[in-house]
PDB file of N, CA and C in Angstrom:
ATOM      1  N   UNK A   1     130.875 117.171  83.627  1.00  0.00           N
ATOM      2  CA  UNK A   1     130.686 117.532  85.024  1.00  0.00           C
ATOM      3  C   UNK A   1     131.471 116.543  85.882  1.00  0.00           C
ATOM      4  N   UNK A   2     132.372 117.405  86.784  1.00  0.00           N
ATOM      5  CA  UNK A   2     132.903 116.178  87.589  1.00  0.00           C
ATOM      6  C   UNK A   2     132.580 115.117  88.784  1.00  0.00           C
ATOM      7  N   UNK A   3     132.428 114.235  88.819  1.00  0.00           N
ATOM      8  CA  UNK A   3     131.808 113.513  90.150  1.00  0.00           C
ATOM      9  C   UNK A   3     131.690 114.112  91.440  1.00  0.00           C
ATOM     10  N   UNK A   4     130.849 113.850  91.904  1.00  0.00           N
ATOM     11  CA  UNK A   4     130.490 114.571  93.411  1.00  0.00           C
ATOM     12  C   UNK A   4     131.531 113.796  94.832  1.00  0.00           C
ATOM     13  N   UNK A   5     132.608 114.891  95.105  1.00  0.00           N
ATOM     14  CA  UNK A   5     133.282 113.797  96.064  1.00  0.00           C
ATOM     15  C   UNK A   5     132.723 113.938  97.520  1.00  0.00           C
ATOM     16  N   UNK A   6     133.148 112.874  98.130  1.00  0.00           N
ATOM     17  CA  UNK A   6     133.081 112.754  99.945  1.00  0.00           C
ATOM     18  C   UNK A   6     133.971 112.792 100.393  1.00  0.00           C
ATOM     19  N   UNK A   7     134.417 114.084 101.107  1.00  0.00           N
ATOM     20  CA  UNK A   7     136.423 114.299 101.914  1.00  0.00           C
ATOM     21  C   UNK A   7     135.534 113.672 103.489  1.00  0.00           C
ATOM     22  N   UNK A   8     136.459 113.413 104.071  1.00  0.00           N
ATOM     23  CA  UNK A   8     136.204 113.155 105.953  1.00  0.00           C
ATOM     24  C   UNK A   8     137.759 113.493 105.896  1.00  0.00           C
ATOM     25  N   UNK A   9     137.514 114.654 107.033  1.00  0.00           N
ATOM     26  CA  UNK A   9     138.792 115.308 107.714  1.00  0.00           C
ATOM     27  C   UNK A   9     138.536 115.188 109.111  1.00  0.00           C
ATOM     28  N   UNK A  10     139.094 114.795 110.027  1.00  0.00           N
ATOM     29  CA  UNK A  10     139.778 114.151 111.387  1.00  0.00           C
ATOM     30  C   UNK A  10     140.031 115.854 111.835  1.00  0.00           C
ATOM     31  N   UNK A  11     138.975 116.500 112.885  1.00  0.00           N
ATOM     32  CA  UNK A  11     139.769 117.707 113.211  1.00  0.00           C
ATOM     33  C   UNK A  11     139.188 117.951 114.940  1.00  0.00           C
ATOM     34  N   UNK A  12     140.317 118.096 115.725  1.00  0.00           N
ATOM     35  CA  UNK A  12     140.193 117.592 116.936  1.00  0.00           C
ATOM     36  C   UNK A  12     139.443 119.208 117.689  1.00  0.00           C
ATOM     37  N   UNK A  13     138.293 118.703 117.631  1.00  0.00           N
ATOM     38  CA  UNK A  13     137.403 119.927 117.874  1.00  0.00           C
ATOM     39  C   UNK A  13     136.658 119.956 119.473  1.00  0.00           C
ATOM     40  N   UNK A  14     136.748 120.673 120.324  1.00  0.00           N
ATOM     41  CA  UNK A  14     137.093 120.945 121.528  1.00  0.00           C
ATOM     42  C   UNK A  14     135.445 121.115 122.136  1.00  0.00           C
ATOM     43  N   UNK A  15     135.498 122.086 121.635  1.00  0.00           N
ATOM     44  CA  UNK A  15     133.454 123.043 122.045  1.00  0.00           C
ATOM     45  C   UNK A  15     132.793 123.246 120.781  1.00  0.00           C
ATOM     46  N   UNK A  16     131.544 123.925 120.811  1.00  0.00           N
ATOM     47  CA  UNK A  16     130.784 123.965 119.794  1.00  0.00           C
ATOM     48  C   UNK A  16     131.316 125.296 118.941  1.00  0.00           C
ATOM     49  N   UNK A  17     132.214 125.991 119.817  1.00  0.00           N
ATOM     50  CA  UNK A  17     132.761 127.447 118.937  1.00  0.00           C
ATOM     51  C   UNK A  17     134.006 126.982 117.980  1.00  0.00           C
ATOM     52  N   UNK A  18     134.657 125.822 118.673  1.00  0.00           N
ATOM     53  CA  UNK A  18     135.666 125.093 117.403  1.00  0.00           C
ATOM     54  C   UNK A  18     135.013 124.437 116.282  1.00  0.00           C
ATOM     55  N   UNK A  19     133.826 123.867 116.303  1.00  0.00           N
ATOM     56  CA  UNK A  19     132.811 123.189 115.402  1.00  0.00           C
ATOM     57  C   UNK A  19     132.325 124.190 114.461  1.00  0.00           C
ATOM     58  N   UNK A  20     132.057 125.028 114.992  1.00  0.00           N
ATOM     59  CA  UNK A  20     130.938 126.167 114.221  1.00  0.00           C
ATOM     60  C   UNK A  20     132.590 126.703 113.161  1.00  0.00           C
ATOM     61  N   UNK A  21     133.112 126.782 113.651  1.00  0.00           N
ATOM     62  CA  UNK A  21     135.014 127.463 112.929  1.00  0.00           C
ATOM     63  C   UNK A  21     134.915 126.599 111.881  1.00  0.00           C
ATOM     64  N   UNK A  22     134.864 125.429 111.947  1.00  0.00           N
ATOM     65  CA  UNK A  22     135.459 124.263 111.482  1.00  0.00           C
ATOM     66  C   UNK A  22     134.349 124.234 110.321  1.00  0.00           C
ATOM     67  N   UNK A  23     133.072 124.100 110.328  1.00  0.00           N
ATOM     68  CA  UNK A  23     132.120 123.949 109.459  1.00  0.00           C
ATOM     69  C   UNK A  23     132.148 124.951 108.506  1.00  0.00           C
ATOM     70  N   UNK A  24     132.803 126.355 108.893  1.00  0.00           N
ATOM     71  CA  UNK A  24     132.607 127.863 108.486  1.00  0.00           C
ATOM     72  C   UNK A  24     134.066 127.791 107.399  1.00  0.00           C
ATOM     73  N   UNK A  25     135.161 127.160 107.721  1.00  0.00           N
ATOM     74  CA  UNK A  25     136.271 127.161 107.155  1.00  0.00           C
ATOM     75  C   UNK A  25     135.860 126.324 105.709  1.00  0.00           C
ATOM     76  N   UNK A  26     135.262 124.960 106.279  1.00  0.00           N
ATOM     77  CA  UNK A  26     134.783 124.228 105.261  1.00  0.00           C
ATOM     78  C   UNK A  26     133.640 124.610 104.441  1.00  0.00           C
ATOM     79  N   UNK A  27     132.639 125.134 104.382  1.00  0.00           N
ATOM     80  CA  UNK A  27     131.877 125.449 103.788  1.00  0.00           C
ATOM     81  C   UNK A  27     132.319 126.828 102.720  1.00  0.00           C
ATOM     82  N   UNK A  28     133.448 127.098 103.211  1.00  0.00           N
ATOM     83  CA  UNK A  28     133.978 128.315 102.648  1.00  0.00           C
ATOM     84  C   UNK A  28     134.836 127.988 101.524  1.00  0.00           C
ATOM     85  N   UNK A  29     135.490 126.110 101.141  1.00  0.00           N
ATOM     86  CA  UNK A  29     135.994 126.196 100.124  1.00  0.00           C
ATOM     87  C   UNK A  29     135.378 126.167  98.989  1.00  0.00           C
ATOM     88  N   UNK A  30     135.862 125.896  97.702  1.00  0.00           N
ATOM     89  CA  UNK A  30     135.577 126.008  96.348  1.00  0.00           C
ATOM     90  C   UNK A  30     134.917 124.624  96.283  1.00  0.00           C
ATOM     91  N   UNK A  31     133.434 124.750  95.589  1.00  0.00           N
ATOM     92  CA  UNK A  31     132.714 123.233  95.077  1.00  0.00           C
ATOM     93  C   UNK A  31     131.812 122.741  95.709  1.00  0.00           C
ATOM     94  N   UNK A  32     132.179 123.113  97.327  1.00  0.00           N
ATOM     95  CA  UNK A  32     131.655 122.544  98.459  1.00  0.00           C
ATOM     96  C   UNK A  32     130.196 122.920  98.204  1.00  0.00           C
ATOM     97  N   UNK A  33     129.125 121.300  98.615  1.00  0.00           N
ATOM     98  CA  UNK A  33     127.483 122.039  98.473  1.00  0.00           C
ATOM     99  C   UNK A  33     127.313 121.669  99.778  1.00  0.00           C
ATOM    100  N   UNK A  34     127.600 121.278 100.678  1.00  0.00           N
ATOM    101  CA  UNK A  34     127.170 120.147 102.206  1.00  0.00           C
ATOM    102  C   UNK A  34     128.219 119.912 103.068  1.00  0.00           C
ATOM    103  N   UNK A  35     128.026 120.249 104.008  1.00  0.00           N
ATOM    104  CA  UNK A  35     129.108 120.079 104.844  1.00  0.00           C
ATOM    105  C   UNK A  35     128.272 119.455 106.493  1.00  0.00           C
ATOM    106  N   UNK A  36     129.286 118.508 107.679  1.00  0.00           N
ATOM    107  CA  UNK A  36     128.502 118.587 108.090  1.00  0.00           C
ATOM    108  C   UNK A  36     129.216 117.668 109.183  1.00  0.00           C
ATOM    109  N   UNK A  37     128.904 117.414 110.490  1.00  0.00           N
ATOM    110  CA  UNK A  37     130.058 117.153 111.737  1.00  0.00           C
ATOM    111  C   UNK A  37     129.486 115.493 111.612  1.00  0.00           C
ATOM    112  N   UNK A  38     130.044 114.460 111.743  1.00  0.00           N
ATOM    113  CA  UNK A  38     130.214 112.966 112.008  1.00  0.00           C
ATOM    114  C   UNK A  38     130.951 112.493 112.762  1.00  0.00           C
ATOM    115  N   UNK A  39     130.771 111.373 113.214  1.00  0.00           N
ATOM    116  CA  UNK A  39     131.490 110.513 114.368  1.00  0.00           C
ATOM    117  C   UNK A  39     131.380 110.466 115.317  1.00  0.00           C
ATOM    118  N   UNK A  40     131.727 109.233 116.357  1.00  0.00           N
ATOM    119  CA  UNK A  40     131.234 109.598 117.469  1.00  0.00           C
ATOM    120  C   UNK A  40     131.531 110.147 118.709  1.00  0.00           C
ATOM    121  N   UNK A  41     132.409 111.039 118.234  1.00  0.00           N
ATOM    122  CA  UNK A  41     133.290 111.832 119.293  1.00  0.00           C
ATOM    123  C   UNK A  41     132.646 113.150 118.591  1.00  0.00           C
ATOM    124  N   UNK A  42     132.215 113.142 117.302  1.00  0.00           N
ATOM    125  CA  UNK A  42     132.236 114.719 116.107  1.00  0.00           C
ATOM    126  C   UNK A  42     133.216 115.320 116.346  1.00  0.00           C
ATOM    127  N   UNK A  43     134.004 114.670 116.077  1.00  0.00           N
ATOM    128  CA  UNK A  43     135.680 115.085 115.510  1.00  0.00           C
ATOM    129  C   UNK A  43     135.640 114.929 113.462  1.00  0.00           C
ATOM    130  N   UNK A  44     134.844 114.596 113.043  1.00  0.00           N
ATOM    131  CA  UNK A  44     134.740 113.965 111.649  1.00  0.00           C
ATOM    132  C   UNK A  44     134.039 115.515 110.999  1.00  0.00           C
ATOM    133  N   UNK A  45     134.488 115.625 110.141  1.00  0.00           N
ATOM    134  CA  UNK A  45     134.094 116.737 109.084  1.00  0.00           C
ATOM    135  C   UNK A  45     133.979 116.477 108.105  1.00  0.00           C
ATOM    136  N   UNK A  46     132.897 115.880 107.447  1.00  0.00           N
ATOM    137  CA  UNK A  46     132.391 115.446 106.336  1.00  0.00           C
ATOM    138  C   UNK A  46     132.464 116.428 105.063  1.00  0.00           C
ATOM    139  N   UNK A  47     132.610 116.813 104.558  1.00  0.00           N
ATOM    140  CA  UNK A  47     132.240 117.284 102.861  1.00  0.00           C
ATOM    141  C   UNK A  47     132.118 116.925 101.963  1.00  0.00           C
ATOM    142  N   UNK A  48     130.866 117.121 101.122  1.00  0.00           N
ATOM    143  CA  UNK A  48     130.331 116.803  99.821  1.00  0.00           C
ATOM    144  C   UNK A  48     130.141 118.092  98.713  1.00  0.00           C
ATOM    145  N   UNK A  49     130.684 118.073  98.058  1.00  0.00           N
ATOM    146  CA  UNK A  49     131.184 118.894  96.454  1.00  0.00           C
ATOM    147  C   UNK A  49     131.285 118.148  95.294  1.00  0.00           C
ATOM    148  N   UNK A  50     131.657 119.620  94.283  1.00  0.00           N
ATOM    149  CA  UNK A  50     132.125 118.976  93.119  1.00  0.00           C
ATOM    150  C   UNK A  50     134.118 119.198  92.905  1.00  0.00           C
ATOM    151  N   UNK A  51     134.282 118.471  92.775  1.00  0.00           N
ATOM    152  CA  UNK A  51     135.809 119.731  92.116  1.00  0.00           C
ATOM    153  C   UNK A  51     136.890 120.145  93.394  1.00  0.00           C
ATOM    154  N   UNK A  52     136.164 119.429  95.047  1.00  0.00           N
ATOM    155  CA  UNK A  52     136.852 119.858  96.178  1.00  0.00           C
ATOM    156  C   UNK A  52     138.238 118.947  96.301  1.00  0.00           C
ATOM    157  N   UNK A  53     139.404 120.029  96.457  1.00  0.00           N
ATOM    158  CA  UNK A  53     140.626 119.673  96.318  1.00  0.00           C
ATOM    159  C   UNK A  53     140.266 119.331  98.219  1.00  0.00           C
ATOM    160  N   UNK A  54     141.042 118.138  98.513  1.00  0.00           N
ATOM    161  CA  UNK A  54     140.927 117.384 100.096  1.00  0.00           C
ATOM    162  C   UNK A  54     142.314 117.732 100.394  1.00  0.00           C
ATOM    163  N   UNK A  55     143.430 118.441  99.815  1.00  0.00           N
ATOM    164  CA  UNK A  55     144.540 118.513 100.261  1.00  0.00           C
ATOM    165  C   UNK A  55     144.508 120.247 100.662  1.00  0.00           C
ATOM    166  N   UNK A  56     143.875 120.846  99.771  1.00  0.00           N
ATOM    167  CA  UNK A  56     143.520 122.140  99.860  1.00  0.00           C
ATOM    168  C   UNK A  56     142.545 122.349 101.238  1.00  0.00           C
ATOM    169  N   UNK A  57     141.770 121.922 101.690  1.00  0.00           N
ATOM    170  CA  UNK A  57     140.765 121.855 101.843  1.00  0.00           C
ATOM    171  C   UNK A  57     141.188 121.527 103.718  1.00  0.00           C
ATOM    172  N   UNK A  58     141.964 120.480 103.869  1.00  0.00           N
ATOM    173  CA  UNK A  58     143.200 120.262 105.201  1.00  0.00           C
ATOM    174  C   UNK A  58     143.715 121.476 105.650  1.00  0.00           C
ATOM    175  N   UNK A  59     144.848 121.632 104.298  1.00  0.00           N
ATOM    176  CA  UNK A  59     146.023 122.810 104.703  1.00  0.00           C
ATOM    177  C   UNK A  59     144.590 124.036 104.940  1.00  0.00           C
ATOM    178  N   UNK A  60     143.679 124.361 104.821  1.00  0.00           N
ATOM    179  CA  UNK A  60     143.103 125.807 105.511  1.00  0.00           C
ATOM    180  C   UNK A  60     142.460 125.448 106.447  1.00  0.00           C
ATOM    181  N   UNK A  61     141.971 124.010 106.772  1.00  0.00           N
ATOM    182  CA  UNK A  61     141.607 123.909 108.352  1.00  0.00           C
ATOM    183  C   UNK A  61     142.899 123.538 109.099  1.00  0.00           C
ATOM    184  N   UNK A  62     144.155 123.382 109.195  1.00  0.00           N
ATOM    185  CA  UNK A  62     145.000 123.345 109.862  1.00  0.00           C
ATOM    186  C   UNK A  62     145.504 124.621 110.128  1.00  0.00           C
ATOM    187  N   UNK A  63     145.341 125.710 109.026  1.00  0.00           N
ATOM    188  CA  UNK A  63     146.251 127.141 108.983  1.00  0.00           C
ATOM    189  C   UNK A  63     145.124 128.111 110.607  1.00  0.00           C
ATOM    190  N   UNK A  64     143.926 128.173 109.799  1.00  0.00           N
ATOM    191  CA  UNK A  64     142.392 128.589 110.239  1.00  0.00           C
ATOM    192  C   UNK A  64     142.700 127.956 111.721  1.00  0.00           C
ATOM    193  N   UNK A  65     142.526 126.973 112.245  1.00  0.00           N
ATOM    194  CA  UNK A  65     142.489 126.457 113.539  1.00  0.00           C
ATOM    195  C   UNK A  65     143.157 126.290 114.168  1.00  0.00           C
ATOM    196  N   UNK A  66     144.469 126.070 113.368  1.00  0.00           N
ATOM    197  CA  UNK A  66     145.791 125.597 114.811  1.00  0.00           C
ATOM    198  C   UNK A  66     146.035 124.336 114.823  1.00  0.00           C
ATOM    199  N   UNK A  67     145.655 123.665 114.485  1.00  0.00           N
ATOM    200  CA  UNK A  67     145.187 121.816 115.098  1.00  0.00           C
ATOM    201  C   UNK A  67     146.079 121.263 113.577  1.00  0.00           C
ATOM    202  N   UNK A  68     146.353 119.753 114.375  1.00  0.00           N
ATOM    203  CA  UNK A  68     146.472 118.864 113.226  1.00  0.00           C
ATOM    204  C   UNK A  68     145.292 118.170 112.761  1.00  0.00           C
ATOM    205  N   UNK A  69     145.146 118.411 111.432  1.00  0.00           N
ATOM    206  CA  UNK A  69     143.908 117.544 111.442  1.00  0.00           C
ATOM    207  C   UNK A  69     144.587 116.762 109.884  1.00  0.00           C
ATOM    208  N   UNK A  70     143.861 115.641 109.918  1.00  0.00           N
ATOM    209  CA  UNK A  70     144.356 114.172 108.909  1.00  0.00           C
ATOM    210  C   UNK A  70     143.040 113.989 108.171  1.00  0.00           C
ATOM    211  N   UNK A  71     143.606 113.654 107.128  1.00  0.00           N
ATOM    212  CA  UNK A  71     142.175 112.799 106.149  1.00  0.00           C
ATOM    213  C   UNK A  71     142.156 111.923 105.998  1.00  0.00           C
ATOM    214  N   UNK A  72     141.082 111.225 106.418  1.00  0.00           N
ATOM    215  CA  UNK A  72     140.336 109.827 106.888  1.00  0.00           C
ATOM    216  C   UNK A  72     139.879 109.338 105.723  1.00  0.00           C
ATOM    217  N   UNK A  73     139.219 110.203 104.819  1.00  0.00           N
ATOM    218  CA  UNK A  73     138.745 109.109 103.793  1.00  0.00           C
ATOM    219  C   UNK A  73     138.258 109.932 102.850  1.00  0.00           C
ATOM    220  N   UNK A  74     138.487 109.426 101.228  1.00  0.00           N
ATOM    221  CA  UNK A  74     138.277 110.374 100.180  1.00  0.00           C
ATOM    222  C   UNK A  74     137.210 109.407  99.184  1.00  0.00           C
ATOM    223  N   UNK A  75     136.210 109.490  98.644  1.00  0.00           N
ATOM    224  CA  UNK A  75     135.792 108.473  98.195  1.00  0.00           C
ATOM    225  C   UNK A  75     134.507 109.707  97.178  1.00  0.00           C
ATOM    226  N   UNK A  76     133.935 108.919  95.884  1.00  0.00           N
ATOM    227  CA  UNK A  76     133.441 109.444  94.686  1.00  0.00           C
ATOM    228  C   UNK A  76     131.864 109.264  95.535  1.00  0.00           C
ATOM    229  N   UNK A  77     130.637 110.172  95.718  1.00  0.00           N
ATOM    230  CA  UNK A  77     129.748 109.703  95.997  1.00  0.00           C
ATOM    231  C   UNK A  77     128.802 108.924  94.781  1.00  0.00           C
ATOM    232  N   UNK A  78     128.128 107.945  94.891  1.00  0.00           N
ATOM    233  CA  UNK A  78     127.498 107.351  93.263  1.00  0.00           C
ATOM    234  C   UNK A  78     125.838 108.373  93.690  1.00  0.00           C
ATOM    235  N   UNK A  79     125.167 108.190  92.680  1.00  0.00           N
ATOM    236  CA  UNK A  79     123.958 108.784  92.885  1.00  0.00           C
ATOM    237  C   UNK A  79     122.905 107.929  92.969  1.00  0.00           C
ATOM    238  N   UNK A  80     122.048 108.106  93.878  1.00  0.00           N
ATOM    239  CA  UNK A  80     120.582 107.216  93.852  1.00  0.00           C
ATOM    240  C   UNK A  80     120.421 106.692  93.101  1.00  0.00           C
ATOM    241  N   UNK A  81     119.816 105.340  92.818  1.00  0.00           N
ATOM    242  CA  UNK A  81     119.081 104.577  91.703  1.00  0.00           C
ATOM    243  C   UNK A  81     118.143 104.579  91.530  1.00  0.00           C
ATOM    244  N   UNK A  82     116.901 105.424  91.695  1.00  0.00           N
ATOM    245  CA  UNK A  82     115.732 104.699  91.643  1.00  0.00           C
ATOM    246  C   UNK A  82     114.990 103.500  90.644  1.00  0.00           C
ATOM    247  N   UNK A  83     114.554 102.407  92.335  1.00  0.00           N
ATOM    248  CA  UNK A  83     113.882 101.965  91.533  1.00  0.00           C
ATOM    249  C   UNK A  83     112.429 101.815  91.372  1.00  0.00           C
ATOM    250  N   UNK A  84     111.848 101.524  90.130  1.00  0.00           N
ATOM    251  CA  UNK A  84     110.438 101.427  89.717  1.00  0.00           C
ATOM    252  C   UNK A  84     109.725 100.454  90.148  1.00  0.00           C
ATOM    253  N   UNK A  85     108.772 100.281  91.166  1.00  0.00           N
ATOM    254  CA  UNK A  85     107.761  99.416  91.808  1.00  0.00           C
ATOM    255  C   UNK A  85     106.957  98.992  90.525  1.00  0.00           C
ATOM    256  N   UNK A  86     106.631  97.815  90.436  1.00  0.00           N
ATOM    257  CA  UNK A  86     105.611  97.543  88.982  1.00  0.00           C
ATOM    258  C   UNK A  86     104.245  97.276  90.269  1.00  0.00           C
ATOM    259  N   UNK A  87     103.183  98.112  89.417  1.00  0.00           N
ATOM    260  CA  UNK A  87     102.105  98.310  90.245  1.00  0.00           C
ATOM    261  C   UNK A  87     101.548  98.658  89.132  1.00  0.00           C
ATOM    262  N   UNK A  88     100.141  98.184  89.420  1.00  0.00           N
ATOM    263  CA  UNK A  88      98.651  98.516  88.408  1.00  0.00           C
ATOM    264  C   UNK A  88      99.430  99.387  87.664  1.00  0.00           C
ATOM    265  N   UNK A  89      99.054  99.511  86.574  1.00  0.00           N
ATOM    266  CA  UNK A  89      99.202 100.700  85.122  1.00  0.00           C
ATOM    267  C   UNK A  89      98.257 101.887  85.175  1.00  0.00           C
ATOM    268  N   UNK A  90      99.024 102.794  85.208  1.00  0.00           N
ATOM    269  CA  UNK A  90      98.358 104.260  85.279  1.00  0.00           C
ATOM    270  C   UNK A  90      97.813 104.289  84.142  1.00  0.00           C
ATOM    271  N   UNK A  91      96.177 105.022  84.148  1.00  0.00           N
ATOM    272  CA  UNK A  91      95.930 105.314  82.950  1.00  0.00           C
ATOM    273  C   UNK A  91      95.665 107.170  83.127  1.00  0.00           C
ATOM    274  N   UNK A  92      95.242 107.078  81.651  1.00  0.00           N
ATOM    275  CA  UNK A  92      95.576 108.457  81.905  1.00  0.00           C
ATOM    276  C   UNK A  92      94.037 109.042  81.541  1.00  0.00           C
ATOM    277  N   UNK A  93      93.456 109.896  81.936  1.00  0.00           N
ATOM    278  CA  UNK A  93      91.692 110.026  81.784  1.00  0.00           C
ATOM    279  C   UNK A  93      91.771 110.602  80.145  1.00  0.00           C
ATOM    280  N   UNK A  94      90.998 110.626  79.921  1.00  0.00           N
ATOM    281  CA  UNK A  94      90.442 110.619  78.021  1.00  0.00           C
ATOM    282  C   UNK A  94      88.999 111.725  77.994  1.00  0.00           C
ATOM    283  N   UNK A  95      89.674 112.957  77.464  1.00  0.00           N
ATOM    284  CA  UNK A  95      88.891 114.181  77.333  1.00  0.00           C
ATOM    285  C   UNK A  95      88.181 113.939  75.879  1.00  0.00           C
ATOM    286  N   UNK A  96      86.740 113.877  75.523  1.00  0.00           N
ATOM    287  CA  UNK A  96      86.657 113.840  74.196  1.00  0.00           C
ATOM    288  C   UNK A  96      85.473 115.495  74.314  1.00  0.00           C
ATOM    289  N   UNK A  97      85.775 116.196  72.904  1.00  0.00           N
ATOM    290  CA  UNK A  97      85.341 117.321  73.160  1.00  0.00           C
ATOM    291  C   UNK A  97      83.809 117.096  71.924  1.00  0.00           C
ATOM    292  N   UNK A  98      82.478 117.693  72.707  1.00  0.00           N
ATOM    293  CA  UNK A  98      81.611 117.364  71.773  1.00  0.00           C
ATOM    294  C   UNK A  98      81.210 118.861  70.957  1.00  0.00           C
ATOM    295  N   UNK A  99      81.404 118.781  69.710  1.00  0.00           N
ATOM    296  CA  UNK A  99      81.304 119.981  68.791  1.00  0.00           C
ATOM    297  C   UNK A  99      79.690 119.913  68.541  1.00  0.00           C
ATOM    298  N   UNK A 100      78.957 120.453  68.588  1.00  0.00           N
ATOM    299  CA  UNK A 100      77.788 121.234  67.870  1.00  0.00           C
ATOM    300  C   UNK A 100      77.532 122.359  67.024  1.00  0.00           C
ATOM    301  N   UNK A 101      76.860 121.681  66.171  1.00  0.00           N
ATOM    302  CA  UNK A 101      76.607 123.100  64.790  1.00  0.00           C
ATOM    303  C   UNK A 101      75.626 123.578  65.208  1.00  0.00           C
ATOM    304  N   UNK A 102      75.379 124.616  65.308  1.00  0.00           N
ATOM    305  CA  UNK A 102      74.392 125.623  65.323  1.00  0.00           C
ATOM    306  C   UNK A 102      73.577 126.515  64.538  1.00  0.00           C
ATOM    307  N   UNK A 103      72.673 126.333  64.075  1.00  0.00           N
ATOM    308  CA  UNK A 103      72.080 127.634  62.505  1.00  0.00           C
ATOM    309  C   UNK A 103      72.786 128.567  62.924  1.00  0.00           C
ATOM    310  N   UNK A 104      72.869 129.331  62.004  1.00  0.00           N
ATOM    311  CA  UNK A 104      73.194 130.590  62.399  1.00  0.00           C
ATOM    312  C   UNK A 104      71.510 131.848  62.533  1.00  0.00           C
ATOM    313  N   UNK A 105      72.032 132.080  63.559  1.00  0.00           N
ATOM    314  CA  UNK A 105      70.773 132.939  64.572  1.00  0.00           C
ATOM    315  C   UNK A 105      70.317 134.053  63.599  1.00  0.00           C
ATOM    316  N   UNK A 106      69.203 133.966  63.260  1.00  0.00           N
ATOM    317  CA  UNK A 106      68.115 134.357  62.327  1.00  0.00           C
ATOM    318  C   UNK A 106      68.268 136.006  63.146  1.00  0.00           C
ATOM    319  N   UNK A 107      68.160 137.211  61.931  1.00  0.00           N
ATOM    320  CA  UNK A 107      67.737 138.516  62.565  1.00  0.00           C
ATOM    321  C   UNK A 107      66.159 138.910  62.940  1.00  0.00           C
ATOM    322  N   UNK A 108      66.284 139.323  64.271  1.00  0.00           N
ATOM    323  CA  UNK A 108      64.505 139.258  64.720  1.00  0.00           C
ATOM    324  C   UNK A 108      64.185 140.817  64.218  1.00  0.00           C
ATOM    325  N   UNK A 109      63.477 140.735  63.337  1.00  0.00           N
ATOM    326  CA  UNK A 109      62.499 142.756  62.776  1.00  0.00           C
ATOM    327  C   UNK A 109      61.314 143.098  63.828  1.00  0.00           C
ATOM    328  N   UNK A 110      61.348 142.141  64.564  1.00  0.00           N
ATOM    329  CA  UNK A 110      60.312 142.786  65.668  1.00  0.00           C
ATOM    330  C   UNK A 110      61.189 143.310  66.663  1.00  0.00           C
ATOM    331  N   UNK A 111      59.872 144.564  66.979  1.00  0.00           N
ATOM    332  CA  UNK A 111      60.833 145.393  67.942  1.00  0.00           C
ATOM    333  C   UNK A 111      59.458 145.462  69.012  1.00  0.00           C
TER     334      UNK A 111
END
């Protein structure tokens, strides 16, 4: 499986109808799971995938929009670490099952 990348594409986005374009173009390539506006202008177009070509991924928001837009930064995301708090020891509750024999139930001839 290939590493999960992080593209940031630079795309000089005007109103919220160039944003909504821009998210729609991106979410539309191959791999892509997350997409999502950054910076503090939100000119920044974040994407997170597997397998997302960042050169591919430019050339159809430049074709799609009109605009020059540049890539800012390409980088492997790592995955969470969790870590384990050491705290009291779980126990786990203890079912014991109690069996009883029983005669076996005598036939009653009274009626």
């Amino acid at each position: 499986m290939p590493p999960q990348m992080k593209i940031v594409v630079k795309v000089p986005m005007h109103c919220d109808k160039c944003r909504t374009k821009a998210l729609k173009i991106a979410a539309a390539a191959h791999g892509v799971s997350k997409v999502s506006i950054e910076g503090a202008n939100k000119d920044h177009v974040e994407v997170i995938g597997d397998d997302v070509d960042s050169v591919c991924l430019t050339r159809s928001l430049r074709k799609k929009l009109g605009c020059s837009c540049t890539i800012v930064k390409v980088e492997e995301v790592k995955p969470a670490v969790k870590t384990e708090e050491k705290s009291a020891p779980q126990f786990r509750p203890m079912y014991c099952e109690l069996v009883r024999e029983y005669p076996e139930p005598t036939t009653c001839s009274i009626m």
